[in-house]
Protein backbone atom coordinates (compact mmCIF):
# COMPACT_ATOMS: atom_id res chain seq x y z
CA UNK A 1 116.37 115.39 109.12
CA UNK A 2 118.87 115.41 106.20
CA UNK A 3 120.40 112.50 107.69
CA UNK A 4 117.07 109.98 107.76
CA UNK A 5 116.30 111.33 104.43
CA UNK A 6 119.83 110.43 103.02
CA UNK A 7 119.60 106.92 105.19
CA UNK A 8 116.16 106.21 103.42
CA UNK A 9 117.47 106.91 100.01
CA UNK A 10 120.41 104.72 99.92
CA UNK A 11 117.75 102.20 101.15
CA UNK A 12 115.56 103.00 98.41
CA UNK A 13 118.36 102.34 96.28
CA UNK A 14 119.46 99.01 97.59
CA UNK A 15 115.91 97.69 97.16
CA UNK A 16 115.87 98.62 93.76
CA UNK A 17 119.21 96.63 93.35
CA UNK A 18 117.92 93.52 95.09
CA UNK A 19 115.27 93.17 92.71
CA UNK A 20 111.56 92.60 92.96
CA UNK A 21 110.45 89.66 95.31
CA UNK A 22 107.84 87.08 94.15
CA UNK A 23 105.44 88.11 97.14
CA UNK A 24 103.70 91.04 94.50
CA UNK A 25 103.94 88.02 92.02
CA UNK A 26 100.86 86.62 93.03
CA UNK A 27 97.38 86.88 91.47
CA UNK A 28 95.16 89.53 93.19
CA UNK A 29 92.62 89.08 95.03
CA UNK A 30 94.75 88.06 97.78
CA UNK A 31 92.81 85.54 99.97
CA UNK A 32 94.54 86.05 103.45
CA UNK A 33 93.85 83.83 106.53
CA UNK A 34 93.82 86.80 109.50
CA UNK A 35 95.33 84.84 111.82
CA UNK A 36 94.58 81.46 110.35
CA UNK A 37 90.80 80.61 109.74
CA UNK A 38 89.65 81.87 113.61
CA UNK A 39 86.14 81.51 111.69
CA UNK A 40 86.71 78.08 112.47
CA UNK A 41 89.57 77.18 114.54
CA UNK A 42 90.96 78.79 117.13
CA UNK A 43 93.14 82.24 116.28
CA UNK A 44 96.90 81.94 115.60
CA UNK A 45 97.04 78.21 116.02
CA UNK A 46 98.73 75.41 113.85
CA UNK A 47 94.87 73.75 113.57
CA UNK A 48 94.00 77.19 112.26
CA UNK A 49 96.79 77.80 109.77
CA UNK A 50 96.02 74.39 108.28
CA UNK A 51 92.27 74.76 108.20
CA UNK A 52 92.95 78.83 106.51
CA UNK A 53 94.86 76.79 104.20
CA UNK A 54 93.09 74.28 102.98
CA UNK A 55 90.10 76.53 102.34
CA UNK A 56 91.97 78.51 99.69
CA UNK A 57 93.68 81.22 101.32
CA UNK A 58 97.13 82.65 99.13
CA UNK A 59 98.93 83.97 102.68
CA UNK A 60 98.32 83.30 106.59
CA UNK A 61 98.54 86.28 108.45
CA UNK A 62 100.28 85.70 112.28
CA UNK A 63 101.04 87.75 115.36
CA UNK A 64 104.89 87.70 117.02
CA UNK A 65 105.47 88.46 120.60
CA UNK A 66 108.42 88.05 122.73
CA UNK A 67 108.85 85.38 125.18
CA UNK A 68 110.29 85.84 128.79
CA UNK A 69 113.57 84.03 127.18
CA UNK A 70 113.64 86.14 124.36
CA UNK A 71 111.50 83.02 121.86
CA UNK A 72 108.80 84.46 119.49
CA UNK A 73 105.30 83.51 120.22
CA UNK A 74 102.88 83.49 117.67
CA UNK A 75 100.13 85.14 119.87
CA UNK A 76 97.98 88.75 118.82
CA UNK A 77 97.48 89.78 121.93
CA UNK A 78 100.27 90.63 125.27
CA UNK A 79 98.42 89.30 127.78
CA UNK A 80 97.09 86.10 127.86
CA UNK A 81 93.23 85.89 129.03
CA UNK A 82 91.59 85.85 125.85
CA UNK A 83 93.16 83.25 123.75
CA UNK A 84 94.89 80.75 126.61
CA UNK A 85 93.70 79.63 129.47
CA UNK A 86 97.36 81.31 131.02
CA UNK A 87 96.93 84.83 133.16
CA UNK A 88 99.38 87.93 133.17
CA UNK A 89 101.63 89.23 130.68
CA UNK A 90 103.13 86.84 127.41
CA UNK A 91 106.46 88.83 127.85
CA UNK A 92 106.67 87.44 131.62
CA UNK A 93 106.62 83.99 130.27
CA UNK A 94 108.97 81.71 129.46
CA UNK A 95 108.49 79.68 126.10
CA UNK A 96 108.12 76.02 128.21
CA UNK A 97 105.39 78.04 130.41
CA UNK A 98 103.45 79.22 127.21
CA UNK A 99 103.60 75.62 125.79
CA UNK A 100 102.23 74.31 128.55
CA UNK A 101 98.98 76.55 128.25
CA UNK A 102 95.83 75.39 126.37
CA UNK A 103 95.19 77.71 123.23
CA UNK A 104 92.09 76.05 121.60
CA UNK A 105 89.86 74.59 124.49
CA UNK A 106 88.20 78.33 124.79
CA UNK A 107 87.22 77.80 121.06
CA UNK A 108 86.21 73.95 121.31
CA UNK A 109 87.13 71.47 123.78
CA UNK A 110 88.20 68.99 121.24
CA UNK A 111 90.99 71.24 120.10
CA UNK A 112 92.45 71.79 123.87
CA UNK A 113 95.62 70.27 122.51
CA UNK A 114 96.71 73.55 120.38
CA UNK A 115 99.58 75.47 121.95
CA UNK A 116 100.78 78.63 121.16
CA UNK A 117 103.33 78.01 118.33
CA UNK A 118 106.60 79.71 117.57
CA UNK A 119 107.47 81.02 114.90
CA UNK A 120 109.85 78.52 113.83
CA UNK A 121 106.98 75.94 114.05
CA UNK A 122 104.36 77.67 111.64
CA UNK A 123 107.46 78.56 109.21
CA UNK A 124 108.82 74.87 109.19
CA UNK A 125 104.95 73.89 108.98
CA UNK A 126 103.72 75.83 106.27
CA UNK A 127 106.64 78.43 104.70
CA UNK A 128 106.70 76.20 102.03
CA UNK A 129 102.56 75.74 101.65
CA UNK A 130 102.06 79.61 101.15
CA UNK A 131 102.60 83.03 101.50
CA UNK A 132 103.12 84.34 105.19
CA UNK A 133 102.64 87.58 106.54
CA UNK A 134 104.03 88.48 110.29
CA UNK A 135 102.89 91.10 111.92
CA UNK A 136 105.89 92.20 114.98
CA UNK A 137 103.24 93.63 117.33
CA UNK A 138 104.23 97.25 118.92
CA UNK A 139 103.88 96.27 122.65
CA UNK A 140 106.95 94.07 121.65
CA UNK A 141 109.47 96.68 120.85
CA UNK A 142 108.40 98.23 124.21
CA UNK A 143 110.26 95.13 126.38
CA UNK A 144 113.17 96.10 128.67
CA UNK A 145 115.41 94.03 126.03
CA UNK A 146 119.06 95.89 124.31
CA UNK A 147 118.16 96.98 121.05
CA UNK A 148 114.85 95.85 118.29
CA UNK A 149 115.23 92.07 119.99
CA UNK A 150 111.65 91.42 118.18
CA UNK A 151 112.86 92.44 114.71
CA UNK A 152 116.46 90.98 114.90
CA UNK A 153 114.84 87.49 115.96
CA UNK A 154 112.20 87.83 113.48
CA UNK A 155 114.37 88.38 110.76
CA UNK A 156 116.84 86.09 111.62
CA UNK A 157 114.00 83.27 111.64
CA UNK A 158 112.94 84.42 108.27
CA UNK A 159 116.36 84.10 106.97
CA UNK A 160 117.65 81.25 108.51
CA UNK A 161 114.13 78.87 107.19
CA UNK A 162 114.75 80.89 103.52
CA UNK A 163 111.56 82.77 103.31
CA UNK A 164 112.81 86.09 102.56
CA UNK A 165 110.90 85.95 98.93
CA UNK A 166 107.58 84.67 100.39
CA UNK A 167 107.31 86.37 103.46
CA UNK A 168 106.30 89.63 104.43
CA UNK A 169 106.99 91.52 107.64
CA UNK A 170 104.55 94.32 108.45
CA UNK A 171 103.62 96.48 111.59
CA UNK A 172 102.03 99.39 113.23
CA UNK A 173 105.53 100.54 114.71
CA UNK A 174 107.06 102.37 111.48
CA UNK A 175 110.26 102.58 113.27
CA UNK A 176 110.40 98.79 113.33
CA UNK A 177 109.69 98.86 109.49
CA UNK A 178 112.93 101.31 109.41
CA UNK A 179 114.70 98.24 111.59
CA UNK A 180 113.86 95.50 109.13
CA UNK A 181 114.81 97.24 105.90
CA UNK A 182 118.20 98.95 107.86
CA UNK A 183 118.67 94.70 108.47
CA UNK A 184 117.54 93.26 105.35
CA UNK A 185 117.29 95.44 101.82
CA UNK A 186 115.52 92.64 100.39
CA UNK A 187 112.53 91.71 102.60
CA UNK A 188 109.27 92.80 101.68
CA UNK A 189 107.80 95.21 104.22
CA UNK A 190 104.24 96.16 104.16
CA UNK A 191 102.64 99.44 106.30
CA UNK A 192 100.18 98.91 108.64
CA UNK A 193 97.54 101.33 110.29
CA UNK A 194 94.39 101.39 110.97
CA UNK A 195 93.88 104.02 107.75
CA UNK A 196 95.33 106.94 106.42
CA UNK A 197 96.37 109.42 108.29
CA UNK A 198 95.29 113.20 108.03
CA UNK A 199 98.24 115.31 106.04
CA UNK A 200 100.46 112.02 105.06
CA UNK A 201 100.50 111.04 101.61
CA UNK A 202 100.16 107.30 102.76
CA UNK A 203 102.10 105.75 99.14
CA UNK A 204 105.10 108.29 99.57
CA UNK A 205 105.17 107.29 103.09
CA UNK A 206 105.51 102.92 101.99
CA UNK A 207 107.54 104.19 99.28
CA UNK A 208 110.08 105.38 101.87
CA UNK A 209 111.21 102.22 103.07
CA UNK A 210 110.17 100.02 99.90
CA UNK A 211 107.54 98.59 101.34
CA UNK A 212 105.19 96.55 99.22
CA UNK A 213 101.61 97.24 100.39
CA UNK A 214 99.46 99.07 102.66
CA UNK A 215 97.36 97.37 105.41
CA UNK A 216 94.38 98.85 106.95
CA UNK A 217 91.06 98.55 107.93
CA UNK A 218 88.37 98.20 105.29
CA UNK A 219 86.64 101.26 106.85
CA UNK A 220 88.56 103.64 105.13
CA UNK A 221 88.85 101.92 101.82
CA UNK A 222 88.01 104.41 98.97
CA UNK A 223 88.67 104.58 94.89
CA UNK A 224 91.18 107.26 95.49
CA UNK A 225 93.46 105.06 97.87
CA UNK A 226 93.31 102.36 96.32
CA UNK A 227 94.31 104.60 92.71
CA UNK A 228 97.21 106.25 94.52
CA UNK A 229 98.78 103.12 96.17
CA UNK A 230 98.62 101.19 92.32
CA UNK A 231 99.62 104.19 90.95
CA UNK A 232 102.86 103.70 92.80
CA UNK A 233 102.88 99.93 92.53
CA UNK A 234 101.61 99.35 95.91
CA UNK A 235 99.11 96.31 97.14
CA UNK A 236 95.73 97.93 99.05
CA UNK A 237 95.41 95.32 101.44
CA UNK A 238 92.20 96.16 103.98
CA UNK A 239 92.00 93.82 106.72
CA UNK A 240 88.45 92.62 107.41
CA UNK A 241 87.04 90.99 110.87
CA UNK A 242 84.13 89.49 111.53
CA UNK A 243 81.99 92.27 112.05
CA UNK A 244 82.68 93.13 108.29
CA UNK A 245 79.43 92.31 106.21
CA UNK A 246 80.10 90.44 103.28
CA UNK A 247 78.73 93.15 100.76
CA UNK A 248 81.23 95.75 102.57
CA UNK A 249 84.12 93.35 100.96
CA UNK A 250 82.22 93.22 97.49
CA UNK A 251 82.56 96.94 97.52
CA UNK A 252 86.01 97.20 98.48
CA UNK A 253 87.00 94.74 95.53
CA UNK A 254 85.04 97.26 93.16
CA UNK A 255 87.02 99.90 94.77
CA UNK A 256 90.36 97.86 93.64
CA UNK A 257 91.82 96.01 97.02
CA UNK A 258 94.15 93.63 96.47
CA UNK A 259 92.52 91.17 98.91
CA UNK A 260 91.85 90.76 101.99
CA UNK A 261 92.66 89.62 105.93
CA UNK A 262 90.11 87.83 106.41
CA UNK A 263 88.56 85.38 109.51
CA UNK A 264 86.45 83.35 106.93
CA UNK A 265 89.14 82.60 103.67
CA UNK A 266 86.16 80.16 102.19
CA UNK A 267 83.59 82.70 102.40
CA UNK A 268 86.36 85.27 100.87
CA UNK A 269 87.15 82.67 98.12
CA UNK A 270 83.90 82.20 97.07
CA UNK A 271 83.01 85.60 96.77
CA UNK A 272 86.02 86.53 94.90
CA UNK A 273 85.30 83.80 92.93
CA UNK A 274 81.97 84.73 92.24
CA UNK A 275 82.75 88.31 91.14
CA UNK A 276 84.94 86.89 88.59
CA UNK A 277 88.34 85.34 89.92
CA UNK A 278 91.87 86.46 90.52
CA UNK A 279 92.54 89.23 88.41
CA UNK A 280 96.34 89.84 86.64
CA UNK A 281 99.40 90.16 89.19
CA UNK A 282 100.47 93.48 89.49
């Protein structure tokens, strides 16, 4: 135990030497395309990054899983039923198989030419357009591959297209989290769960490894979360599908989110909007 509590504090104290990162730079409320625009266009797609885009949205949320050959997939889910008209596993795939599958035809016919992009793709697209949040999905660290393959890659992608300021790597696997900061002192990390959980003070816990905000669902936003995260400089970023109603979001911006993940970024924008505007940067 001493040991991981000596390991996080010399990586508390590099991140404080790297300086902050323009990614908490940004005007809140955070309009944030959950997986594009799926409102609209089909989820985790380059039509649906574009479309999340162009109605407003600050950051594009994505999905990362692991190819057969080791090539990240943008893709939420492991298998492949719901969002491709592929069967089986993504990881038993190679990255030519996955290309060849149709990733927009269950959404719309006319868009039965969207593939499921790598990461690469949507960075070269659109790392320059706006702010990008990956999400390395669990079942990926659980691949029969040496070491955190799905971080290293990840990271490596990030750094090699220069997005380490404007990016933001986040996931449910905290051990991943410890990865990416062990890797990279300066990236900005951001916790995600579905809420808090019982006996965990959930800022100490992002405070650990420097993250930068805490995702979660909107069902367990409340004015003492959202006081405890600013309190130690932390975004309160609830992530909101479409079953969330839109005066469930108005009350969660009275409560003091950040922003959101949302499927709809217009309707988002126009409600922030409505309510007032973007609201000083922390």
């Amino acid at each position: 135990m001493s040991l991981i509590l000596l390991s996080l504090a010399v990586l508390a104290a590099l991140m404080l030497l790297a300086g902050p990162a323009d990614f908490l730079g940004r005007p809140t409320p955070l309009v944030i395309g959950h997986r594009g625009c799926p409102a609209r266009r089909p989820e985790n797609t380059m039509a649906s990054f574009e479309q999340a885009i162009a109605e407003g949205a600050d950051m594009i949320e994505l999905d990362v899983q692991l190819s057969a050959d080791c090539q990240l997939v943008v893709i939420h889910d492991a298998t492949l039923e719901r969002t491709t008209n592929g069967h089986g596993l993504v990881a038993m795939h190679t990255l030519e198989q996955l290309r060849g599958l149709d990733a927009g035809g269950w959404f719309d016919p006319r868009l039965a030419d969207q593939r499921p992009p790598t990461l690469a793709e949507v960075f070269e697209a659109f790392g320059q357009r706006t702010l990008i949040n990956v999400e390395i999905k669990a079942e990926a660290l659980c691949l029969p591959l040496p070491g955190w393959t799905v971080v290293e890659l990840t990271l490596a992608e990030i750094a090699r297209c220069g997005l380490e300021r404007t990016t933001v790597v986040s996931s449910m696997s905290f051990d991943a989290l410890l990865m990416a900061r062990a890797i990279n002192p300066r990236l900005n990390l951001a916790v995600l769960a579905h809420g808090p959980k019982p006996g965990i003070d959930t800022a100490m816990l992002c405070q650990a490894i420097g993250a930068r905000a805490f995702n979660f669902h909107i069902s367990s936003v409340t004015r003492d979360l959202t006081e405890s995260l600013h309190r130690a400089g932390l975004l309160a970023l609830p992530y909101a599908d479409a079953s969330v109603t839109p005066s469930a979001m108005a009350r969660a911006l009275e409560l003091g989110c950040d922003g959101f993940f949302a499927d709809d970024p217009a309707a988002l924008r126009a409600m922030i909007d409505k309510q007032g505007g973007a609201k000083a940067a922390r």
